[in-house]
Each structure stands twice: as structure tokens, then as C-alpha cells.
Protein backbone atom coordinates (compact mmCIF):
# COMPACT_ATOMS: atom_id res chain seq x y z
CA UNK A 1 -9.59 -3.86 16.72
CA UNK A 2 -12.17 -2.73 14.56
CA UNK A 3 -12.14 -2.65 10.92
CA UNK A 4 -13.72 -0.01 9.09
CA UNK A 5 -14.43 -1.06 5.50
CA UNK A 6 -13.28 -3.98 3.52
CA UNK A 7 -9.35 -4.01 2.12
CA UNK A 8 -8.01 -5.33 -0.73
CA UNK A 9 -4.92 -6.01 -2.72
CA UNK A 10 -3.89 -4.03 -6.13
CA UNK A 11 -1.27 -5.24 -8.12
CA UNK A 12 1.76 -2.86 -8.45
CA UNK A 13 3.75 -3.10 -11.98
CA UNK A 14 7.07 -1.83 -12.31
CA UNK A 15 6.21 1.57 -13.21
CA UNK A 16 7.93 4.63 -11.51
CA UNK A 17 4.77 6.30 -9.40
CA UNK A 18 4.32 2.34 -8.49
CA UNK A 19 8.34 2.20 -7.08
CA UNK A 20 8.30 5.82 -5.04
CA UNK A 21 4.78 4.99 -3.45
CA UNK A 22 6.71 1.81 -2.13
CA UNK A 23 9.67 3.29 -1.14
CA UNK A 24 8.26 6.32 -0.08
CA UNK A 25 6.02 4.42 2.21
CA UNK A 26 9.28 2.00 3.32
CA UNK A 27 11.58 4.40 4.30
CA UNK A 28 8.82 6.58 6.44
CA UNK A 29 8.00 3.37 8.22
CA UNK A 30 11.60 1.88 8.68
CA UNK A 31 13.33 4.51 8.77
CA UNK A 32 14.03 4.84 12.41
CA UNK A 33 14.76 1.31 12.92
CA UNK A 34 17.52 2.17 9.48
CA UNK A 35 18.91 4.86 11.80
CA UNK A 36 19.01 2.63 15.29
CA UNK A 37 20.74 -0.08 13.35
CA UNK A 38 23.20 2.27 10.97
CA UNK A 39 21.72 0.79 7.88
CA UNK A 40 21.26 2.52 4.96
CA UNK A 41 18.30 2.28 2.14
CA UNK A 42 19.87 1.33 -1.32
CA UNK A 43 17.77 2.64 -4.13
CA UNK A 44 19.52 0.84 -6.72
CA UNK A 45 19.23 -2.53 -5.40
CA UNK A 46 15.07 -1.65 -3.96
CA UNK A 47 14.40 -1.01 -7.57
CA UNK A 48 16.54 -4.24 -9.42
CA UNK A 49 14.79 -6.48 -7.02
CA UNK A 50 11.37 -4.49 -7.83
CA UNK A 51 10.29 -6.61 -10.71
CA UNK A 52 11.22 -9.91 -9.28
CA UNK A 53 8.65 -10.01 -6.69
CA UNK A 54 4.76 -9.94 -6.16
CA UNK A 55 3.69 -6.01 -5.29
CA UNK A 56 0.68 -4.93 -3.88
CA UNK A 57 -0.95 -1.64 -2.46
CA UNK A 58 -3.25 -2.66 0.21
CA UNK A 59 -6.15 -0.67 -0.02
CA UNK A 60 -9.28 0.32 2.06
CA UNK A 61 -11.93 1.37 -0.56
CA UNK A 62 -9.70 2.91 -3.65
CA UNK A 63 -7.11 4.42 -1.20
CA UNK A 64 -3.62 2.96 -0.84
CA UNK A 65 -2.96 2.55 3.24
CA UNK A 66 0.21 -0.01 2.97
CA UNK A 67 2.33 -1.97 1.17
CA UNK A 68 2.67 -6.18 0.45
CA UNK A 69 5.45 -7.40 -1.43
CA UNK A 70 6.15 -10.98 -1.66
CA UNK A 71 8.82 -13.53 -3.67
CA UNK A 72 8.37 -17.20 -4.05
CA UNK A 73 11.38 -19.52 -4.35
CA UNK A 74 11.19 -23.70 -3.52
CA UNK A 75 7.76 -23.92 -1.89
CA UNK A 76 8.27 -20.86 0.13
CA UNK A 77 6.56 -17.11 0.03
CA UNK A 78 9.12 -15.12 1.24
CA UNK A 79 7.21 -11.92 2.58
CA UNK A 80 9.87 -8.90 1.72
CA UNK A 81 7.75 -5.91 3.08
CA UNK A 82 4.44 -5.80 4.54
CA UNK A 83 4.05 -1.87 5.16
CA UNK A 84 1.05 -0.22 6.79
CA UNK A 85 0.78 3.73 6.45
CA UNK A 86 0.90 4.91 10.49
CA UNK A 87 -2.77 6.11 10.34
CA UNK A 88 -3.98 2.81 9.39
CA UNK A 89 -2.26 0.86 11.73
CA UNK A 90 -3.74 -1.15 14.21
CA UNK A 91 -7.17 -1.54 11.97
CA UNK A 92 -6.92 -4.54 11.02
CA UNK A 93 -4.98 -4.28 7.68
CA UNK A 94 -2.00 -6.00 8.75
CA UNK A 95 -3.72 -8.75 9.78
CA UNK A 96 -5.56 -8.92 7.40
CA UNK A 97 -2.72 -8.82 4.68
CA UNK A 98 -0.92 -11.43 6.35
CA UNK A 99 -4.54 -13.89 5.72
CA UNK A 100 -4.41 -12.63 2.10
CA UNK A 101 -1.06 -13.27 1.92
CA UNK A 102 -1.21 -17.19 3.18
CA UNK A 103 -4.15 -17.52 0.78
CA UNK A 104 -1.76 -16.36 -2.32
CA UNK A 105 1.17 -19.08 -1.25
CA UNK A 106 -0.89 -21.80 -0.91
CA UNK A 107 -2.09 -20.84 -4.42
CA UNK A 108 1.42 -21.21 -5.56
CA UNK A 109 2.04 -24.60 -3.13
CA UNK A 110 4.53 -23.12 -0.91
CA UNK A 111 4.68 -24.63 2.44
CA UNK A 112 6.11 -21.66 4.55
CA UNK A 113 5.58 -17.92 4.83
CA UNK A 114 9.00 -16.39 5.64
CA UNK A 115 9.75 -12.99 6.70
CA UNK A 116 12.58 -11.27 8.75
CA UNK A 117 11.45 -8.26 11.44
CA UNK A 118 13.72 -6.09 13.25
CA UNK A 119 13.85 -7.42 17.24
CA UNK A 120 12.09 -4.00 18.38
CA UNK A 121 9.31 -3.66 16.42
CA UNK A 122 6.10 -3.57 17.69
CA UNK A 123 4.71 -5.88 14.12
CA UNK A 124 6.55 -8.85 16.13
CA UNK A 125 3.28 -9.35 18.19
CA UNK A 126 0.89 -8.98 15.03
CA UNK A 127 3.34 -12.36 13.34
CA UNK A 128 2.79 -14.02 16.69
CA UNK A 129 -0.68 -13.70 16.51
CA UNK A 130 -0.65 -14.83 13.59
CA UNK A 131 1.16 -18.17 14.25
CA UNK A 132 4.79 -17.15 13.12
CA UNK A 133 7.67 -18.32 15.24
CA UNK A 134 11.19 -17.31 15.62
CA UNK A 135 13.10 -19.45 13.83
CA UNK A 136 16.63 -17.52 13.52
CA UNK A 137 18.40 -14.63 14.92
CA UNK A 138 20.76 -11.69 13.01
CA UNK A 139 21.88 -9.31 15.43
CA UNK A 140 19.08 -7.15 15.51
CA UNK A 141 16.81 -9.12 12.80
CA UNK A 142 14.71 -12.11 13.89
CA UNK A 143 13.53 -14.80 11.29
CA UNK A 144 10.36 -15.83 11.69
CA UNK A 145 8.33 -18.54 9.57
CA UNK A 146 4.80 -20.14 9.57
CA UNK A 147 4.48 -23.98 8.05
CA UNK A 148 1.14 -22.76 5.72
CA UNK A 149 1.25 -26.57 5.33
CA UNK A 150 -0.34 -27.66 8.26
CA UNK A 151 -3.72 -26.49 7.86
CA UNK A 152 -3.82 -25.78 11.98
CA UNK A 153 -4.67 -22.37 13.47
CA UNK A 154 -2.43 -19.85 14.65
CA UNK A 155 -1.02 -20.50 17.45
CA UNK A 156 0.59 -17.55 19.06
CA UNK A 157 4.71 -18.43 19.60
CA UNK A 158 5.74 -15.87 22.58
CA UNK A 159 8.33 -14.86 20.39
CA UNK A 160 10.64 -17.59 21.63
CA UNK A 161 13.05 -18.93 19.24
CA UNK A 162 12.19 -22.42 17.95
């Protein structure tokens, strides 16, 4: 893996352009997992929820290639999307988000990143690599979580539940 030029994070407010780039980007990347699973994408509650949390384009240079959004509640950074535009995937962004991302809840104190994944997707191995282990199961929705607490390395789980 190879990445090509530095990333960073750009805040998203709670403008309109800012809300469609999101959930443009959201329902291109989930939406054949929405389809597998008959769920269905609720505007309404995407953009009531919106404000609440942390948003950030991820960006190589000045160009948006993925999405980060993040909520905090009791010590723990709850990561709601971490989208990567298909081009860009596999270069390092993700991974790299997900460092970013542990440096911005310890900032905050939280002791736990938090996320859910569907049980298919291939971004399961980039959380184990990362450390994140399996912590629940939802049907088709694992719960994964990495104690940010610990300052210890990643240590990949095998995506066995714990």
C-alpha cells in the first residue's frame, strides 16, 4: 500500500453542498450492502443527526476522496461513517483516517473508538488491522471497538468475537 500524497481532514458544517457530498458519497458506497440487507437510507433522519456529530471530508491535496464522521458520548468516539470514494481505496486513506481519528478521541478523553460494519465488507480487515475487535453481533452488523486507552499497538483480532 502506497500512499501518494499527504491527506487531511476538513471540517464539514451543516450546509447543504456539505450534506449531499456525504450522502452522495454514503449511499454509492453502501448501497449494495442497503440492498443485500433490505434496508433503506432515511434522508430525514441522515440530515437531523447531521449537526450532532464531528464531519470531515478526507482529502488528498484539496480534493475530497472520503468521508469521517464521528459522535462522542461518555468517554467514547463513536465512528458513524468512515467513507472512502472507490478510486481511493486501498491507498492508505482509510487507514490513515482511522490514526487521525484515535488522535481526535483521545483529545476529547474517550477511552474507546466504536463503530458497527456490515459482516461482508471487505473494511472488516482494515479495523482488524487496526486493532478493533468484535465485540457484538446484529444479524448482519458486527460491533467492533478499540480501548484507545491502553496506549498498546494494534493488535490484529481475526475478527473473532471477544
Amino acid at each position: 500500500m502506497q500512499t501518494l500524497a499527504p491527506f487531511h481532514l476538513k471540517r464539514l458544517d451543516n450546509s447543504e453542498d456539505h450534506r449531499r457530498f456525504a450522502a452522495r458519497l454514503i449511499c454509492s458506497n453502501m448501497g449494495d450492502y442497503y440492498r443485500k440487507y433490505a434496508m433503506v437510507w432515511n434522508q430525514q433522519t441522515f440530515d437531523q443527526n447531521w449537526p450532532h456529530r464531528s464531519n470531515y471530508s478526507i482529502c488528498q491535496n484539496n480534493t475530497p476522496i472520503g468521508l469521517l464522521s464521528l459522535s462522542l458520548y461518555n468517554r467514547n468516539a463513536y465512528i458513524r461513517e468512515l467513507q472512502i470514494i472507490p478510486g481511493w481505496q486501498g491507498k492508505g486513506a482509510g487507514s490513515w483516517a482511522l490514526q487521525e481519528t484515535e488522535k481526535l478521541a483521545r483529545q476529547h478523553n474517550c477511552e474507546y473508538l466504536r463503530l458497527k460494519v456490515f459482516i461482508c465488507n471487505p473494511a472488516l480487515k482494515l479495523y482488524d488491522r487496526a486493532g478493533f475487535l468484535i465485540k457484538m453481533r446484529e444479524g448482519d452488523i458486527f460491533g467492533m471497538e478499540k480501548n484507545i486507552a491502553e496506549n498498546t499497538p494494534a493488535a490484529p483480532g481475526r475478527y473473532s468475537l471477544r
